[in-house]
Protein backbone atom coordinates (compact mmCIF):
# COMPACT_ATOMS: atom_id res chain seq x y z
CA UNK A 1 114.29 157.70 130.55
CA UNK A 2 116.68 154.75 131.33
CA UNK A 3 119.13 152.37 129.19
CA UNK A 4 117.82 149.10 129.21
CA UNK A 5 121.56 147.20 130.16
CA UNK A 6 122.50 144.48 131.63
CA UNK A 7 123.28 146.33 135.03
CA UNK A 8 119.71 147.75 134.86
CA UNK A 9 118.15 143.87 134.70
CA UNK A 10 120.17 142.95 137.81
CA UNK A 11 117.22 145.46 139.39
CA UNK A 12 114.58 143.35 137.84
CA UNK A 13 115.21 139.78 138.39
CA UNK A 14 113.65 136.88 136.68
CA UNK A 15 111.64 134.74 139.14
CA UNK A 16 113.97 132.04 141.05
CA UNK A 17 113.98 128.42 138.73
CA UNK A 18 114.84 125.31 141.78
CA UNK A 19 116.08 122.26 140.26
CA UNK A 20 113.05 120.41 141.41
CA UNK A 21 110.63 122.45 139.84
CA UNK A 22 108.80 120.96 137.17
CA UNK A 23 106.63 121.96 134.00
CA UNK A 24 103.20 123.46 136.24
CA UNK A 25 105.76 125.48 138.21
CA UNK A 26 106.96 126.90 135.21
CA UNK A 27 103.20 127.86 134.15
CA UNK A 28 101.12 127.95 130.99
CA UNK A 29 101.64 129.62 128.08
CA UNK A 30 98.43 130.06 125.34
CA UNK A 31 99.02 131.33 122.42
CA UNK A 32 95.94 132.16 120.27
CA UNK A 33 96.24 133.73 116.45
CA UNK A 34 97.10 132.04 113.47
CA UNK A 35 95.10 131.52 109.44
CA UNK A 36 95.33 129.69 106.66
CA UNK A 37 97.36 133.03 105.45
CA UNK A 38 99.64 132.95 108.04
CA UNK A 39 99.73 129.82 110.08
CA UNK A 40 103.53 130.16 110.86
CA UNK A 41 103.49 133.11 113.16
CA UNK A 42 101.60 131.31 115.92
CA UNK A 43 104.28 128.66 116.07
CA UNK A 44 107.10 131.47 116.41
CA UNK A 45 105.38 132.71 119.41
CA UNK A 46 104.43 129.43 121.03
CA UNK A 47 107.73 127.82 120.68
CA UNK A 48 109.40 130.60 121.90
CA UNK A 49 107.41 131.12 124.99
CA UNK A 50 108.87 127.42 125.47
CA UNK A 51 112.69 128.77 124.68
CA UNK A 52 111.71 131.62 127.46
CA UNK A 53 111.12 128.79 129.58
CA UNK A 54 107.26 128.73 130.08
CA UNK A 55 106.84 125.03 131.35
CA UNK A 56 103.56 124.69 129.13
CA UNK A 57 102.65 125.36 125.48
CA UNK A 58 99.07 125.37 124.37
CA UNK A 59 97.79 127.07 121.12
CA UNK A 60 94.24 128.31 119.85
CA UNK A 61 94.08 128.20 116.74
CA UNK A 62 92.02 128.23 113.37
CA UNK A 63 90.67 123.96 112.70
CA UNK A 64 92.34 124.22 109.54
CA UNK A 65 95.78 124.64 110.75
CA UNK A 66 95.42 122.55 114.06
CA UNK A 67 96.85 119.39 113.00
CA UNK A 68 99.70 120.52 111.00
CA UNK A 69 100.44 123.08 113.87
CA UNK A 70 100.61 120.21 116.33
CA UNK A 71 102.80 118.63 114.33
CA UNK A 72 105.47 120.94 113.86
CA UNK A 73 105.16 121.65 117.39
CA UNK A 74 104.81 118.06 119.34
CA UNK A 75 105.28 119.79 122.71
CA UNK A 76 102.31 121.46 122.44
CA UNK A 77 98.60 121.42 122.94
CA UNK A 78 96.04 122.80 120.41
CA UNK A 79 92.42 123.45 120.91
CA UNK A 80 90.15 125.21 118.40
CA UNK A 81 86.79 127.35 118.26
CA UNK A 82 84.56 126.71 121.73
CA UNK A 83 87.38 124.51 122.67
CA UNK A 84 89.89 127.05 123.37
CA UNK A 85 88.23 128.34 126.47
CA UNK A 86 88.77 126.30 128.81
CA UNK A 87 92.36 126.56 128.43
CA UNK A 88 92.47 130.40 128.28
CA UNK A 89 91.04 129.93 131.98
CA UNK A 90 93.85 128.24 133.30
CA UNK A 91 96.46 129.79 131.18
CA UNK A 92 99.40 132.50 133.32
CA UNK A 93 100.20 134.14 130.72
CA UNK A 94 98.47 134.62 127.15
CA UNK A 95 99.55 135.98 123.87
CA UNK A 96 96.69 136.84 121.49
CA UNK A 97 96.85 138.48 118.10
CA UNK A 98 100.06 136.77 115.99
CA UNK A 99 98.82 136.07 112.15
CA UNK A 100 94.78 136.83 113.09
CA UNK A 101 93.07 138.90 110.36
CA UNK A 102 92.74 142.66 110.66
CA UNK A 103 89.10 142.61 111.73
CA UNK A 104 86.68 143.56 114.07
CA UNK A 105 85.89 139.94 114.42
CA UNK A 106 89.28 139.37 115.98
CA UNK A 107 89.45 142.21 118.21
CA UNK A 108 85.78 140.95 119.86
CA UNK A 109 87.12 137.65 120.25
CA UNK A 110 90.28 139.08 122.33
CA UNK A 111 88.39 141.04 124.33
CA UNK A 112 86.04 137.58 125.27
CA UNK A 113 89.05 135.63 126.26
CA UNK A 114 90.89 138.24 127.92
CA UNK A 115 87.80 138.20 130.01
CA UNK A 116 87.80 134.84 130.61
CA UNK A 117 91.54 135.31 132.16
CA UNK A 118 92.22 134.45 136.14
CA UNK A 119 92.73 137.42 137.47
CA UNK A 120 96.28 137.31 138.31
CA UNK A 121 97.50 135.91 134.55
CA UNK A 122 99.06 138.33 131.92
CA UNK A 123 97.64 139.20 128.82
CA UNK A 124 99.65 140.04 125.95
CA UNK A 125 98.49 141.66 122.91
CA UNK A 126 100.03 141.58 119.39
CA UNK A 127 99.24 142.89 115.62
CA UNK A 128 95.45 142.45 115.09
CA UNK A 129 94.41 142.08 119.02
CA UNK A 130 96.20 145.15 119.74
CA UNK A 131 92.84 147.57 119.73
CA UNK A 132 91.83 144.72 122.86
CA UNK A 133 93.84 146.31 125.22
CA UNK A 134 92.17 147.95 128.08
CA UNK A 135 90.56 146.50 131.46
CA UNK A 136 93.36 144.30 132.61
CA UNK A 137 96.24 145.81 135.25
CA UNK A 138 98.40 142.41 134.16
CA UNK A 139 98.72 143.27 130.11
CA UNK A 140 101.61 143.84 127.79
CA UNK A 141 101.30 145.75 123.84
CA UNK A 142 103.84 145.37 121.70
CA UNK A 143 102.73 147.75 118.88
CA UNK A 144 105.73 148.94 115.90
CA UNK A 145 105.54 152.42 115.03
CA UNK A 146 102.56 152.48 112.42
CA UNK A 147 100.12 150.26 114.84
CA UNK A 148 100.53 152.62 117.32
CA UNK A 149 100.00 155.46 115.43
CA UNK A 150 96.61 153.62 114.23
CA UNK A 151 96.35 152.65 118.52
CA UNK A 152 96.65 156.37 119.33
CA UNK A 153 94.91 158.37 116.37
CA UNK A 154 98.33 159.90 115.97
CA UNK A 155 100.44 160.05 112.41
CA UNK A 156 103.36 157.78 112.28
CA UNK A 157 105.67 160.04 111.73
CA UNK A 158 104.47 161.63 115.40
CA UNK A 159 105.31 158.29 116.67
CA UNK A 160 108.48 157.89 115.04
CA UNK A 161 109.83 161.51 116.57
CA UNK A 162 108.36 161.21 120.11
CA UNK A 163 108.80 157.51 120.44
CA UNK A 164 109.60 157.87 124.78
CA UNK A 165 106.66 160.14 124.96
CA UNK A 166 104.17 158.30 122.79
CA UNK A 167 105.04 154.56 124.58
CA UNK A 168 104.68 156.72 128.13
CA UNK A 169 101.36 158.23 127.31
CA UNK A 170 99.87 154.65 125.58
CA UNK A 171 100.99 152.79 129.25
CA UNK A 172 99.02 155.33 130.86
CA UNK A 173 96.25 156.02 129.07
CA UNK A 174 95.81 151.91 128.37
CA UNK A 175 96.80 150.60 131.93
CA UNK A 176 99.11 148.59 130.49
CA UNK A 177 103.09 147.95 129.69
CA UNK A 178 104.03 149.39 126.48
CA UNK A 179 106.88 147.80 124.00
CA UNK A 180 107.19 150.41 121.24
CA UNK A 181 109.23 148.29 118.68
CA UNK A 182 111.63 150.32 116.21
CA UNK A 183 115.55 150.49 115.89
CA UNK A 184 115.22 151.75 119.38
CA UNK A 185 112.77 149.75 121.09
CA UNK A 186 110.91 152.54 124.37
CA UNK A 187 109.35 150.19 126.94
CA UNK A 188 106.94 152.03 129.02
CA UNK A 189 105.61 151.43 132.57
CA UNK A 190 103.91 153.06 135.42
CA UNK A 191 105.64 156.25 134.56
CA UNK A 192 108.96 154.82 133.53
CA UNK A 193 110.17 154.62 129.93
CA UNK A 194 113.32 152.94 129.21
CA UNK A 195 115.21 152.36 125.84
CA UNK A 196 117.17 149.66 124.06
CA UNK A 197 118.97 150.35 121.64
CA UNK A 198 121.45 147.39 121.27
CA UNK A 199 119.37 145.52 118.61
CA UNK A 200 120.42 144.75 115.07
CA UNK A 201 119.21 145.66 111.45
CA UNK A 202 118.81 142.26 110.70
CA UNK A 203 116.00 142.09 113.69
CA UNK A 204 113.91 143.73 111.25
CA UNK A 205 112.48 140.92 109.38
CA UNK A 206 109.09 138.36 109.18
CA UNK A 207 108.49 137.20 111.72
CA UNK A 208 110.75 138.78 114.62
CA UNK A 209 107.71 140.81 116.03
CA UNK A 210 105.90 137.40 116.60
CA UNK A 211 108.72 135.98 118.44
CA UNK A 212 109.61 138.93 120.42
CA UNK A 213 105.87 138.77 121.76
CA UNK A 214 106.45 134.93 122.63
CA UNK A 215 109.44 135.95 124.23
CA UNK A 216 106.87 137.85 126.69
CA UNK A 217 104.66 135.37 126.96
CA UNK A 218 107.00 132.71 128.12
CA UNK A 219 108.43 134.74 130.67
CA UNK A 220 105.12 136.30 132.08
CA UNK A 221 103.85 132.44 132.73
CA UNK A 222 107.01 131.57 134.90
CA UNK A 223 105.95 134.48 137.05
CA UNK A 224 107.78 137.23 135.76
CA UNK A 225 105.60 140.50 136.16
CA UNK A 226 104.55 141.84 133.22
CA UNK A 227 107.25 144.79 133.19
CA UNK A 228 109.77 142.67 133.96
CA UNK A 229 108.89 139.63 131.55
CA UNK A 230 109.10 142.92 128.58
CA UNK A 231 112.63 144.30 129.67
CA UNK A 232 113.89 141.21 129.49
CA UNK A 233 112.21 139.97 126.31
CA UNK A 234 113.32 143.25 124.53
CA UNK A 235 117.16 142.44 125.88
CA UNK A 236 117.28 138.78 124.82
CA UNK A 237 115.56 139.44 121.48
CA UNK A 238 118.12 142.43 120.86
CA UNK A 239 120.81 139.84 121.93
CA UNK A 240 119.79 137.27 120.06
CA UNK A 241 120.05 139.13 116.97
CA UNK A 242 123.66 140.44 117.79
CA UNK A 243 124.78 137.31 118.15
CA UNK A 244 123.25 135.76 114.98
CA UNK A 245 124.66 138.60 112.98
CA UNK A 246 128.33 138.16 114.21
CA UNK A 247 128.05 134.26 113.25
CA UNK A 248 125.52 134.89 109.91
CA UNK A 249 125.71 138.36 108.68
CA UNK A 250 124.09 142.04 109.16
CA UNK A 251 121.30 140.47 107.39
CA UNK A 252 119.84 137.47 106.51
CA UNK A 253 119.59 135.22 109.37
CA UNK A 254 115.40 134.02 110.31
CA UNK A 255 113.35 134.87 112.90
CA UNK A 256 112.92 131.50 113.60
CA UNK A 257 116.79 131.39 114.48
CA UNK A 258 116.52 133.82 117.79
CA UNK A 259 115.12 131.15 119.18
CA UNK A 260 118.43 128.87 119.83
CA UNK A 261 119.84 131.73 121.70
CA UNK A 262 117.19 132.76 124.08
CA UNK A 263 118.08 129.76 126.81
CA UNK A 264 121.47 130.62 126.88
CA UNK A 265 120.68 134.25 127.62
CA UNK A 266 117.82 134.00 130.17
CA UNK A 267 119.37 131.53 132.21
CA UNK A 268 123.07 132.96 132.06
């Protein structure tokens, strides 16, 4: 097992940005979740895909939320029901699962669009859409310790002792890269686990999972392969938090604040 640091990152670079790049260089970034229960975690994850630098937002979301979801996020597109697919085929990276019901419903539907994916785009799989996973080399979980103790048939408090193992034997068994999210946060690859533990109390709070996976999502559609777009989502996150606790407090500050932070640290 290895520290997720900043000297460690220098091994797995983000892809190169050239000043004449523009937004399609920087790829698409779909975001599909949301409810009338919960229409704000979508919006955390979309806008900060867009703070990770993803060059395109588009959502998929519930019709009842559309329009006020497009309005408190102008740069982005939103599509709803049969709509949606078209854009999940030409999306690089997509998130599904922030603020969907807990239903089998919702874990069909992931499974359609994640079938619907160009081959060489990254899925990434959050809260209900977790149970998707499986069938795609290019896919990212980001379970906390009691959804993957319901992913793995396992008691939480398993998860919660073994976290390196657990993550290790969830990337393998699930063909996929594995962000086990707790005060120490075990990301799990092709045999590799690494740990970060530079995060913040005040990280855990509604909300921060949501933009975390965003954080992912973002990365993953400029190009960043899936193991790399997770290290350094984990980092900047973590980061993120530090610094909002030396300039708020401990506690307190909102998810929704990470996001200032994240250019600042992914570009720096």
């Amino acid at each position: 097992m290895r520290k997720l640091t900043p000297a460690l990152l220098r091994r797995f670079p983000l892809p190169r940005q050239s000043a004449d790049d523009d937004k399609d260089d920087r790829g698409i970034a779909l975001v599909i979740g949301g409810s009338v229960q919960l229409p704000g975690t979508i919006l955390l994850s979309g806008l900060a895909a867009l703070r990770a630098g993803a060059g395109k937002l588009q959502f998929g979301a519930p019709r009842e939320i559309a329009i006020p979801l497009g309005i408190a996020a102008p740069e982005a597109l939103v599509a709803s029901g049969r709509a949606i697919t078209p854009f999940v085929k030409q999306a690089d990276a997509m998130l599904i699962g922030p603020g969907m019901p807990q239903r089998p419903a919702t874990v069909s539907s992931a499974r359609a669009f994640a079938r619907a994916m160009k081959p060489d785009a990254t899925l990434v799989l959050d809260a209900a859409a977790l149970s998707a996973v499986g069938g795609r080399s290019r896919s990212v979980i980001t379970p906390h310790i009691g959804e993957m103790a319901n992913l793995m048939k396992i008691d939480e408090s398993e998860v919660a002792e073994n976290g390196p193992d657990v993550a290790l034997e969830a990337a393998t068994r699930l063909g996929c890269v594995v962000a086990l999210k707790s005060a120490t946060t075990f990301i799990a690859a092709d045999g590799d686990v690494f740990a970060y533990d530079g995060g913040t109390v005040g990280l855990a709070t509604s909300g921060s999972g949501d933009a975390l996976a965003g954080i992912v999502t973002g990365l993953a559609a400029r190009g960043a392969h899936p193991l790399v777009a997770t290290l350094w989502a984990v980092w900047a996150h973590g980061m993120a938090g530090r610094r909002l606790s030396r300039r708020i407090g401990r506690t307190g500050f909102l998810a929704r604040e990470l996001l200032d932070d994240l250019p600042a640290l992914l570009n720096g």
